[in-house]
C-alpha atoms as a PDB file:
ATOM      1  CA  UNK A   1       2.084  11.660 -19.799  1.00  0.00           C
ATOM      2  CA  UNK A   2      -1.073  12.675 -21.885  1.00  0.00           C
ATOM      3  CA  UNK A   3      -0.702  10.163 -24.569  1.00  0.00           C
ATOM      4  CA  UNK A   4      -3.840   7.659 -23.522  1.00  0.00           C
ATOM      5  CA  UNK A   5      -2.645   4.680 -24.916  1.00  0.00           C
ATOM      6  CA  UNK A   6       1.007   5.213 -23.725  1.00  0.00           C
ATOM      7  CA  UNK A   7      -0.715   6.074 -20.125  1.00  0.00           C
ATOM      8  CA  UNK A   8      -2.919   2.770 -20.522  1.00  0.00           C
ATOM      9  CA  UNK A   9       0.862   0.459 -21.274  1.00  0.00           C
ATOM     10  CA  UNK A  10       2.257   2.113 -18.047  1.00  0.00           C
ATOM     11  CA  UNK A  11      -0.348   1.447 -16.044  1.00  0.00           C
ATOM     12  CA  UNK A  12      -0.667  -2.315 -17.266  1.00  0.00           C
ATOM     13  CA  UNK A  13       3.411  -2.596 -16.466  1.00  0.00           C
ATOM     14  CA  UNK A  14       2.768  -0.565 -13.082  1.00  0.00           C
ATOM     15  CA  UNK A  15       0.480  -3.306 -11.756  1.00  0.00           C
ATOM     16  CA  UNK A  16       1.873  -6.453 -13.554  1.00  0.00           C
ATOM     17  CA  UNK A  17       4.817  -5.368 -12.021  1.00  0.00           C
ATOM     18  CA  UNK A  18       2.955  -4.922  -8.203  1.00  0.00           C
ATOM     19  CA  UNK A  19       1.204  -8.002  -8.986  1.00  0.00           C
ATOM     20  CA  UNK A  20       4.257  -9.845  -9.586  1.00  0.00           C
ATOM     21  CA  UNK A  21       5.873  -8.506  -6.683  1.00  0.00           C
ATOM     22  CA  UNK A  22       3.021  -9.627  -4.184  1.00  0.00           C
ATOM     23  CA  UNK A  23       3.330 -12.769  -5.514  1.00  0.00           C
ATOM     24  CA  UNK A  24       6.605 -13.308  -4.989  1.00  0.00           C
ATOM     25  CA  UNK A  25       7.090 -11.774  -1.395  1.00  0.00           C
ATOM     26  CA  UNK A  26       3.555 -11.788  -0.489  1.00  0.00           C
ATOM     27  CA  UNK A  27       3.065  -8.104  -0.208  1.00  0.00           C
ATOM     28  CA  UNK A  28       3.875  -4.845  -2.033  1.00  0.00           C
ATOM     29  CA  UNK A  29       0.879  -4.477  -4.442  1.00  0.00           C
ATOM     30  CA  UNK A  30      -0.411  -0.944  -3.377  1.00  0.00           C
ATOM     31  CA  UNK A  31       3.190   0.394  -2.682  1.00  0.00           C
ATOM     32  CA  UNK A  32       5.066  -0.531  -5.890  1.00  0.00           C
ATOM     33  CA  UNK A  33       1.861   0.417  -7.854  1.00  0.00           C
ATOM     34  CA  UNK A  34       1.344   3.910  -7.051  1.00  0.00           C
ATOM     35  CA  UNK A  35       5.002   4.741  -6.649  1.00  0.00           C
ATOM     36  CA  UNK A  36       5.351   3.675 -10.407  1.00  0.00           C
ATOM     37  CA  UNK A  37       2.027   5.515 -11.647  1.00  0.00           C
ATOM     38  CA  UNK A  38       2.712   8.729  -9.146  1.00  0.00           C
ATOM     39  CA  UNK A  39       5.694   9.004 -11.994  1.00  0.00           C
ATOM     40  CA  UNK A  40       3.398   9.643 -14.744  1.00  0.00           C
ATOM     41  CA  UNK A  41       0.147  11.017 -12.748  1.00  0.00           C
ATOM     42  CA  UNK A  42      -0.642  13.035  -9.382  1.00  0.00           C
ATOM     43  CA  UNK A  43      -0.249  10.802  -6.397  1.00  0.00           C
ATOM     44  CA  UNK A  44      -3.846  11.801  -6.006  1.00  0.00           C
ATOM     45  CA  UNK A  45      -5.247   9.866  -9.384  1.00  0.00           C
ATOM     46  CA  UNK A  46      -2.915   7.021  -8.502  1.00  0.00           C
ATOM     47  CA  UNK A  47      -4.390   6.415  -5.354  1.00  0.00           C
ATOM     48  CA  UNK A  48      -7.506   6.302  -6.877  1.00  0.00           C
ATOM     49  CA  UNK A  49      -6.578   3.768  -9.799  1.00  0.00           C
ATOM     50  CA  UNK A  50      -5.278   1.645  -7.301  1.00  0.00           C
ATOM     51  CA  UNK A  51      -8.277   0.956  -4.713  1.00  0.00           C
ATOM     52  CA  UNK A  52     -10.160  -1.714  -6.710  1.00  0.00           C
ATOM     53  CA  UNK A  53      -7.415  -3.654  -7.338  1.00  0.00           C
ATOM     54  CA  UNK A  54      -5.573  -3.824  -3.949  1.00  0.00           C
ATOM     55  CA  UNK A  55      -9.423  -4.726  -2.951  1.00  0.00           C
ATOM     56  CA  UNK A  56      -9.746  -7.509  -4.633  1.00  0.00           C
ATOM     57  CA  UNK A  57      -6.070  -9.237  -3.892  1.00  0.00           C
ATOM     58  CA  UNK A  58      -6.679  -8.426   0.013  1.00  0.00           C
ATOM     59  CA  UNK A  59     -10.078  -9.733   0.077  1.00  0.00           C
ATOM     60  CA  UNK A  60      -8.325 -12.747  -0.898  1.00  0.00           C
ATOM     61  CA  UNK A  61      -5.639 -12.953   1.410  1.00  0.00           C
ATOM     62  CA  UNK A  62      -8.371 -11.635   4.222  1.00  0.00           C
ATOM     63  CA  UNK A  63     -10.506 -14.737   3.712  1.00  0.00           C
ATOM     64  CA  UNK A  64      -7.872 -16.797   2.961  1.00  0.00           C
ATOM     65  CA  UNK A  65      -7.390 -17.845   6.649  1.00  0.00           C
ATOM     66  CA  UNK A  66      -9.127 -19.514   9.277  1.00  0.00           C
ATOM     67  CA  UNK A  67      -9.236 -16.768  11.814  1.00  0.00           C
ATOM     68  CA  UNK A  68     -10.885 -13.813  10.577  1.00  0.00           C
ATOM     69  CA  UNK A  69     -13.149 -13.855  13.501  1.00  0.00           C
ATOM     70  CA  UNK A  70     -10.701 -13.358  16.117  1.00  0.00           C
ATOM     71  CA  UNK A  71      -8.082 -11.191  14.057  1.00  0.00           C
ATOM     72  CA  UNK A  72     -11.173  -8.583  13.675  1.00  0.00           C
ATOM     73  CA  UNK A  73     -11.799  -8.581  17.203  1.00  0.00           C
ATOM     74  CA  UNK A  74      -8.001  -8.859  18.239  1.00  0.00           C
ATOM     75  CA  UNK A  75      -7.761  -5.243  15.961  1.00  0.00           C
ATOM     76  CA  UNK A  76     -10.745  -3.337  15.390  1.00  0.00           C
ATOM     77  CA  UNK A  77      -9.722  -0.471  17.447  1.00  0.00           C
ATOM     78  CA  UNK A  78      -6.760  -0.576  14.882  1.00  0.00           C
ATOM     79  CA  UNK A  79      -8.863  -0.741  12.287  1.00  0.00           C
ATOM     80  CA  UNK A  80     -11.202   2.078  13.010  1.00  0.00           C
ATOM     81  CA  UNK A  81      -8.533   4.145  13.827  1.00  0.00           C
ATOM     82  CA  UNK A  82      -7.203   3.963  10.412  1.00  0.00           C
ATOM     83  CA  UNK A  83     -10.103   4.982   8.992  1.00  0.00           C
ATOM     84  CA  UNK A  84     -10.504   8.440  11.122  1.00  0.00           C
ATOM     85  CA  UNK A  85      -6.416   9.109  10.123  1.00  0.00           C
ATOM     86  CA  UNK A  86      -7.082   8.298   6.592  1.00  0.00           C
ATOM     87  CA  UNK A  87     -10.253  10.837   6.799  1.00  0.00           C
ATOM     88  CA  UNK A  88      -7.930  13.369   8.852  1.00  0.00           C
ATOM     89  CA  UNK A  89      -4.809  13.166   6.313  1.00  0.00           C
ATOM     90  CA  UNK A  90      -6.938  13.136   2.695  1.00  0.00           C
ATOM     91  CA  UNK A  91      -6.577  16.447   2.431  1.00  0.00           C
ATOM     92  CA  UNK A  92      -3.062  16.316   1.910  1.00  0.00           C
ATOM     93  CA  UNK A  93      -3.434  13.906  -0.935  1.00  0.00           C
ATOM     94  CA  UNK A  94      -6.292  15.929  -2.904  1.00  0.00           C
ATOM     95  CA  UNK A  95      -4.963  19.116  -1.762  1.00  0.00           C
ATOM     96  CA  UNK A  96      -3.916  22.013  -4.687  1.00  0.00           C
ATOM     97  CA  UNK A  97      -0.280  21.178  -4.516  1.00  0.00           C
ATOM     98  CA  UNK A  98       0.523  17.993  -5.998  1.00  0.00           C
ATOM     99  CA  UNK A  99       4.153  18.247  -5.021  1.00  0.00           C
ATOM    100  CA  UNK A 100       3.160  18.265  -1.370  1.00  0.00           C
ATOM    101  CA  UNK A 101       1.297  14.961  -1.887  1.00  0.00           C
ATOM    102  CA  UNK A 102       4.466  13.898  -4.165  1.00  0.00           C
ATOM    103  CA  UNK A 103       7.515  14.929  -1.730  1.00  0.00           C
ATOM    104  CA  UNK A 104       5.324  12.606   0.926  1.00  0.00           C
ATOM    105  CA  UNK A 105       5.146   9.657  -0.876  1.00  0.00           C
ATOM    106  CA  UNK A 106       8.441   9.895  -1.975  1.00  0.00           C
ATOM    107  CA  UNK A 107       9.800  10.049   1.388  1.00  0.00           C
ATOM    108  CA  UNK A 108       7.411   7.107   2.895  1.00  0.00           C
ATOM    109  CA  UNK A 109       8.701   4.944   0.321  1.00  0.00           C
ATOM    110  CA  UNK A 110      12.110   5.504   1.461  1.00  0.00           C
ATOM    111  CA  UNK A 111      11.490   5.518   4.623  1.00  0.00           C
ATOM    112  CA  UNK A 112       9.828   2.001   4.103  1.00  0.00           C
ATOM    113  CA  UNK A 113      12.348   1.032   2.019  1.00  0.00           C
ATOM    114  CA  UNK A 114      15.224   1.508   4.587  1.00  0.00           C
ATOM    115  CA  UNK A 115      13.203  -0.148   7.343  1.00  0.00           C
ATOM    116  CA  UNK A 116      13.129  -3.207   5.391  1.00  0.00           C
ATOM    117  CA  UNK A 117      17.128  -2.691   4.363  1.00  0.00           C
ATOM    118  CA  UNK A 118      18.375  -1.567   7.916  1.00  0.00           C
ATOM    119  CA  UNK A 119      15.485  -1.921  10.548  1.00  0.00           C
ATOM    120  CA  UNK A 120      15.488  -4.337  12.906  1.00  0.00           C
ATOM    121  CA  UNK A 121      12.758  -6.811  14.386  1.00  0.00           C
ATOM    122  CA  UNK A 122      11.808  -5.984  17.347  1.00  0.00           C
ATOM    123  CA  UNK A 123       8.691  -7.772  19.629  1.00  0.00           C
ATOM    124  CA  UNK A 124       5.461  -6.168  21.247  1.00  0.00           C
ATOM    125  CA  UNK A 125       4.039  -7.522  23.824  1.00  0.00           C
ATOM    126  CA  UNK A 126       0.392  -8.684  24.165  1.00  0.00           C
ATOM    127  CA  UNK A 127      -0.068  -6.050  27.362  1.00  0.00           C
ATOM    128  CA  UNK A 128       0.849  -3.063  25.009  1.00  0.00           C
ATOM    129  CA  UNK A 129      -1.970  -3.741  22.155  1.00  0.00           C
ATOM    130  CA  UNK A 130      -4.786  -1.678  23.821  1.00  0.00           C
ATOM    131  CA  UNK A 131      -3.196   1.829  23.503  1.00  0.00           C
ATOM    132  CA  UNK A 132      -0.486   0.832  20.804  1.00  0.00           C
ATOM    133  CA  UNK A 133      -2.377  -0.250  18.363  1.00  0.00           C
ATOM    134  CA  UNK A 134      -5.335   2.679  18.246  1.00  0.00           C
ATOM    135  CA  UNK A 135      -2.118   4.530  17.968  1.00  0.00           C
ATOM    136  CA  UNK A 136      -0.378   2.683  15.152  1.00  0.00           C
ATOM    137  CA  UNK A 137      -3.843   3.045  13.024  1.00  0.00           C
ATOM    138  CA  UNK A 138      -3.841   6.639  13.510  1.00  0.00           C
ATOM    139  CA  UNK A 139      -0.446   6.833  12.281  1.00  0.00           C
ATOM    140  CA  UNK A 140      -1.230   4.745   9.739  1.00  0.00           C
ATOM    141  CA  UNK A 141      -4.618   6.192   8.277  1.00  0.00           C
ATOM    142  CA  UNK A 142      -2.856   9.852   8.764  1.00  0.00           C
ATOM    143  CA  UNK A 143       0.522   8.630   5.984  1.00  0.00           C
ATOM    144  CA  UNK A 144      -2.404   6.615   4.122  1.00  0.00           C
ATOM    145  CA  UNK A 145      -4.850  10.048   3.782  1.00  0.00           C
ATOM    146  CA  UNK A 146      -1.542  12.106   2.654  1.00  0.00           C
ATOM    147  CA  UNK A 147       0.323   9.932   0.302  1.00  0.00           C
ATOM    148  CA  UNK A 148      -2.078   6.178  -0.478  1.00  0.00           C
ATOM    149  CA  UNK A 149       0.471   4.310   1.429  1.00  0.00           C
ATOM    150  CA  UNK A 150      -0.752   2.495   4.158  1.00  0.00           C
ATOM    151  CA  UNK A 151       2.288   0.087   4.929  1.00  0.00           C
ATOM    152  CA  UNK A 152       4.313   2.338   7.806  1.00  0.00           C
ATOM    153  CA  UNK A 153       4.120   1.574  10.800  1.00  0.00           C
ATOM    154  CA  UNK A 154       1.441  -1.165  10.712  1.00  0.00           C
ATOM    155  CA  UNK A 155       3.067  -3.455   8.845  1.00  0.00           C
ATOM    156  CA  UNK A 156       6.152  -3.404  11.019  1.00  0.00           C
ATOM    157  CA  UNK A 157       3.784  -3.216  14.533  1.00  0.00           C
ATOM    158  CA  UNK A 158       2.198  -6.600  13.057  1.00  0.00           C
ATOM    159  CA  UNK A 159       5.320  -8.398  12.579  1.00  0.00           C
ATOM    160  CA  UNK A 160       6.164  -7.642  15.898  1.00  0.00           C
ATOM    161  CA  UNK A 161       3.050  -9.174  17.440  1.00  0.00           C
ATOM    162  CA  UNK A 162       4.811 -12.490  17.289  1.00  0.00           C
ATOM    163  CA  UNK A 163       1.618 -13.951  15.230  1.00  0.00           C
ATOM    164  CA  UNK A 164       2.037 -17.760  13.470  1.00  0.00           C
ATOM    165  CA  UNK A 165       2.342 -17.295   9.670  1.00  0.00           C
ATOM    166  CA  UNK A 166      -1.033 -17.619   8.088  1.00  0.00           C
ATOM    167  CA  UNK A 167      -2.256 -15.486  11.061  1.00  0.00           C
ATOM    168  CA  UNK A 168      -0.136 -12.421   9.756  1.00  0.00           C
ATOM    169  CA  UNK A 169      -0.916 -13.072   6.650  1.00  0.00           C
ATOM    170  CA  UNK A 170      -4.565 -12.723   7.283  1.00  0.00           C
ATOM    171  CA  UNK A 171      -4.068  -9.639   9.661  1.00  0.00           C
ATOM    172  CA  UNK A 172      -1.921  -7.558   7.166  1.00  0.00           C
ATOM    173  CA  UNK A 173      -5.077  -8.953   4.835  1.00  0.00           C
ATOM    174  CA  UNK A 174      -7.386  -7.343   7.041  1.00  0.00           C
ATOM    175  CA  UNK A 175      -5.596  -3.728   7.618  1.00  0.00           C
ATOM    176  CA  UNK A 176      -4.977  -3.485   4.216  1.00  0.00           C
ATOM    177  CA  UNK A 177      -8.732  -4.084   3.399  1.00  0.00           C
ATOM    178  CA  UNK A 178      -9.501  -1.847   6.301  1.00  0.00           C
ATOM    179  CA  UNK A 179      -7.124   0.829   4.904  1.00  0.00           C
ATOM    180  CA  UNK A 180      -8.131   0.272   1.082  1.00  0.00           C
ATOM    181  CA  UNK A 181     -12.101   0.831   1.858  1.00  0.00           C
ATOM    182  CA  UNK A 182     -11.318   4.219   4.328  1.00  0.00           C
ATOM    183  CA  UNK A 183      -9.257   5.719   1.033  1.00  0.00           C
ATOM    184  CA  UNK A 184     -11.916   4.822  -1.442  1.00  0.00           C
ATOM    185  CA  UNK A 185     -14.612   6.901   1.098  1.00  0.00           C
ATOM    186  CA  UNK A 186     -12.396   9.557   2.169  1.00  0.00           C
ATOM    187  CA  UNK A 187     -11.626   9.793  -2.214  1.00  0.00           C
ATOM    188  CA  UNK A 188     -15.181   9.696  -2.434  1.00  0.00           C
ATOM    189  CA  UNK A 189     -15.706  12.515   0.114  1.00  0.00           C
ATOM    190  CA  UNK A 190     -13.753  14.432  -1.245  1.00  0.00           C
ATOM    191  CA  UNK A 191     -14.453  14.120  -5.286  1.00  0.00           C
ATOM    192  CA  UNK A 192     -11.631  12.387  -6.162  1.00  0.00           C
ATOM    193  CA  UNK A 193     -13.304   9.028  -7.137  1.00  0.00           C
ATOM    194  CA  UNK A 194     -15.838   9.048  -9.888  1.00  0.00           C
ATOM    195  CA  UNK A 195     -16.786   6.575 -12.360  1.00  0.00           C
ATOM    196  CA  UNK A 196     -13.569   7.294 -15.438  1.00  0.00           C
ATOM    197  CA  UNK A 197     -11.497   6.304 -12.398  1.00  0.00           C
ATOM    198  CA  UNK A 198     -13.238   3.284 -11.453  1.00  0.00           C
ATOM    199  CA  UNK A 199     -13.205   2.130 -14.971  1.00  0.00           C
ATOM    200  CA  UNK A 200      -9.519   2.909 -14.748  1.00  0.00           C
ATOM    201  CA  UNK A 201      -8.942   0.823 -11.383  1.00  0.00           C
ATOM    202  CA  UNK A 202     -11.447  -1.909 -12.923  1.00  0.00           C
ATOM    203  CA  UNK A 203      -8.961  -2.839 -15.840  1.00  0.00           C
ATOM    204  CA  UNK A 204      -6.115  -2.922 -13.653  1.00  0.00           C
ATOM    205  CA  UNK A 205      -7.198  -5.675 -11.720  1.00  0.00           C
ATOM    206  CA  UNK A 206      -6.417  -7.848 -14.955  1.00  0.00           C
ATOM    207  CA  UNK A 207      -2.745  -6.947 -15.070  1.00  0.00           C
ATOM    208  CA  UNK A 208      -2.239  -7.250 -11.332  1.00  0.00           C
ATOM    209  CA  UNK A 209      -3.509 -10.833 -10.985  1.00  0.00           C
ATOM    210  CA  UNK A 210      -1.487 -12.202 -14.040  1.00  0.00           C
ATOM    211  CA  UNK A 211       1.309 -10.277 -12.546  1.00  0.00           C
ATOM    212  CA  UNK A 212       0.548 -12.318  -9.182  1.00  0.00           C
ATOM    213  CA  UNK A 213       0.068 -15.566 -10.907  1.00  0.00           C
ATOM    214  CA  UNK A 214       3.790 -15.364 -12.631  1.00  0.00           C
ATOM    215  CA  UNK A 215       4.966 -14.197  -9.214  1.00  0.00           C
ATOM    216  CA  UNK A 216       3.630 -17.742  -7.641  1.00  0.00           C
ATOM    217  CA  UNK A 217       4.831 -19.385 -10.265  1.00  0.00           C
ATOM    218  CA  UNK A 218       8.607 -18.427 -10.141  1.00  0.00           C
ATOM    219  CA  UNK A 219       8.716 -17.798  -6.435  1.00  0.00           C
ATOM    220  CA  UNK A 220      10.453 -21.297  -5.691  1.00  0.00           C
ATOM    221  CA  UNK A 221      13.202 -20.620  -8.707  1.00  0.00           C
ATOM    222  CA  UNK A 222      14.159 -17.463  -6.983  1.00  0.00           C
ATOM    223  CA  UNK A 223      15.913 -16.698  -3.911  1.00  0.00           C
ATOM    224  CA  UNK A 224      13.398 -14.822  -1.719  1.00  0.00           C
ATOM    225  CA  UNK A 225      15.277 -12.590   0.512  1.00  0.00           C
ATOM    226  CA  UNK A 226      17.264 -11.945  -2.292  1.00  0.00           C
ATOM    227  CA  UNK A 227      14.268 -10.397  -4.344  1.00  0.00           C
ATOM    228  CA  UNK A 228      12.953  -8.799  -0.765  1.00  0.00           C
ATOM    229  CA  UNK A 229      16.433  -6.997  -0.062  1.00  0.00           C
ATOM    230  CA  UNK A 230      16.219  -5.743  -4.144  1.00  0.00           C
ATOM    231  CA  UNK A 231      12.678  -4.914  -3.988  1.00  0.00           C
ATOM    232  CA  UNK A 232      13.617  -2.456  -0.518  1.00  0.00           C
ATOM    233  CA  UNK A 233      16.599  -1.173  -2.806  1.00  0.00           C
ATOM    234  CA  UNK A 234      13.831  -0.195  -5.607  1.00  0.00           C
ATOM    235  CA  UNK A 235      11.872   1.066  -3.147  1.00  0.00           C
ATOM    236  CA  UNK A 236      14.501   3.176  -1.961  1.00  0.00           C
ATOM    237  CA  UNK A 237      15.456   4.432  -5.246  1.00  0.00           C
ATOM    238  CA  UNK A 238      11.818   5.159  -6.377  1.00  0.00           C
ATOM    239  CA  UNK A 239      10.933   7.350  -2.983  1.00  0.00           C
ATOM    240  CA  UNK A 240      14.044   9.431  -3.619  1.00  0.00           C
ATOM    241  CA  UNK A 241      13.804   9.816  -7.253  1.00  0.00           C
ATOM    242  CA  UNK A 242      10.071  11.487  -6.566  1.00  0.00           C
ATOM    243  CA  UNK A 243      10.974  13.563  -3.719  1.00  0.00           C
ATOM    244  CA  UNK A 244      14.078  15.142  -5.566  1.00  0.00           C
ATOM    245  CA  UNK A 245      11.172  15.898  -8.643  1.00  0.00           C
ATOM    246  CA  UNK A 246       8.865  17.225  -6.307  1.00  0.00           C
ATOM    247  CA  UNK A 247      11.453  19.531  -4.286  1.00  0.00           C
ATOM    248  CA  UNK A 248      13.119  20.134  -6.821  1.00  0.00           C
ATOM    249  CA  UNK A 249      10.834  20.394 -10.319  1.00  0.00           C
ATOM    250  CA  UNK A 250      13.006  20.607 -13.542  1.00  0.00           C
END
């Protein structure tokens, strides 16, 4: 899509539509956003649009809650360990063959998307955090460095931890902060984020927090794990849509 102002609508509707999504279920910014723009872009460039923005909303939901302190603490081997996978995986993303980076982020979005569908909860205990979560970052920062995503597994290890409400909140606040900055530097590193694409990521915080705002605003007229179970089936839909297109280009 080369036509700038038809490239500037879609990625208005791409975060509106994020935006609204977060609001309504409380997460899904980053992943609905550069699914939609990988459509019309490399995976690369819409990983780079998207940093400011899921910055700014996670910041929010980071000091948002009470225990920032201790959550940091609780998960900063977690958190480091993101960064190093991000580093170690970013070559994937910025590499010369954009369907690589394309087939992967079509297939983590399914692969998210059917967890959410099909997977069920399951419940790690406290004794297992020292090695498991080091490991869960790397994980993490490795499908974050190849594809932007930085949802699978730590989103699912965090719901596991049996944490109260606003807790989780604020920890899935802080590893998506955490996960948003190592991107942005490992982007950096390697050339991929210069100032058109900052300007870029800059107006799409506008669109994202309107798209949030309506998303508060009609969360209590809709049925939430309704929109959840739809938004997995999207999810679904949109991972295997781009990994046909990258494995098979028309």
């Amino acid at each position: 899509m080369n036509d700038f102002p038809v490239l500037v609508i879609w990625i208005t509707f791409a975060f509106a539509a994020a935006g609204f999504v977060k609001g309504v279920v409380g997460m899904g910014l980053p992943t609905v956003a550069i699914g939609l723009l990988s459509i019309v872009m490399p995976t690369v460039s819409a990983a780079a649009i998207l940093v400011i923005p899921s910055l700014f909303t996670n910041l929010w939901q980071l000091f948002a809650g009470p225990q920032f302190a201790g959550l940091l603490r609780r998960f900063v081997s977690m958190m480091l360990a993101v960064c190093a996978g991000t580093f170690m995986g970013i070559s994937v993303l910025t590499g010369p063959s954009a369907a690589t980076a394309g087939a992967a982020l079509g297939a983590v979005l399914m692969a998210y998307g059917l967890f959410g569908l099909f997977g069920r909860r399951f419940t790690v205990s406290r004794r297992a955090e020292p090695w498991l979560s080091p490991l869960i970052g790397l994980t993490t920062g490795l499908i974050a460095g190849a594809t932007g995503i930085f949802v699978i597994p730590m989103v699912p290890y965090l719901s596991s931890l049996g944490l109260a409400k606003d807790d989780l909140i604020q920890a899935l606040g802080l590893s998506f902060t955490a996960s948003t900055i190592a991107l942005a530097a490992a982007l950096a590193y390697k050339g991929q984020y210069q100032m058109p694409v900052i300007w870029n990521s800059l107006l799409a915080v506008l669109p994202a927090l309107a798209g949030m705002y309506v998303g508060q605003l009609v969360r209590d007229k809709l049925r939430p794990d309704v929109f959840r179970r739809w938004f997995f089936v999207g999810l679904v839909l949109l991972g295997a849509y781009m990994l046909i297109n990258a494995l098979w280009p028309k």
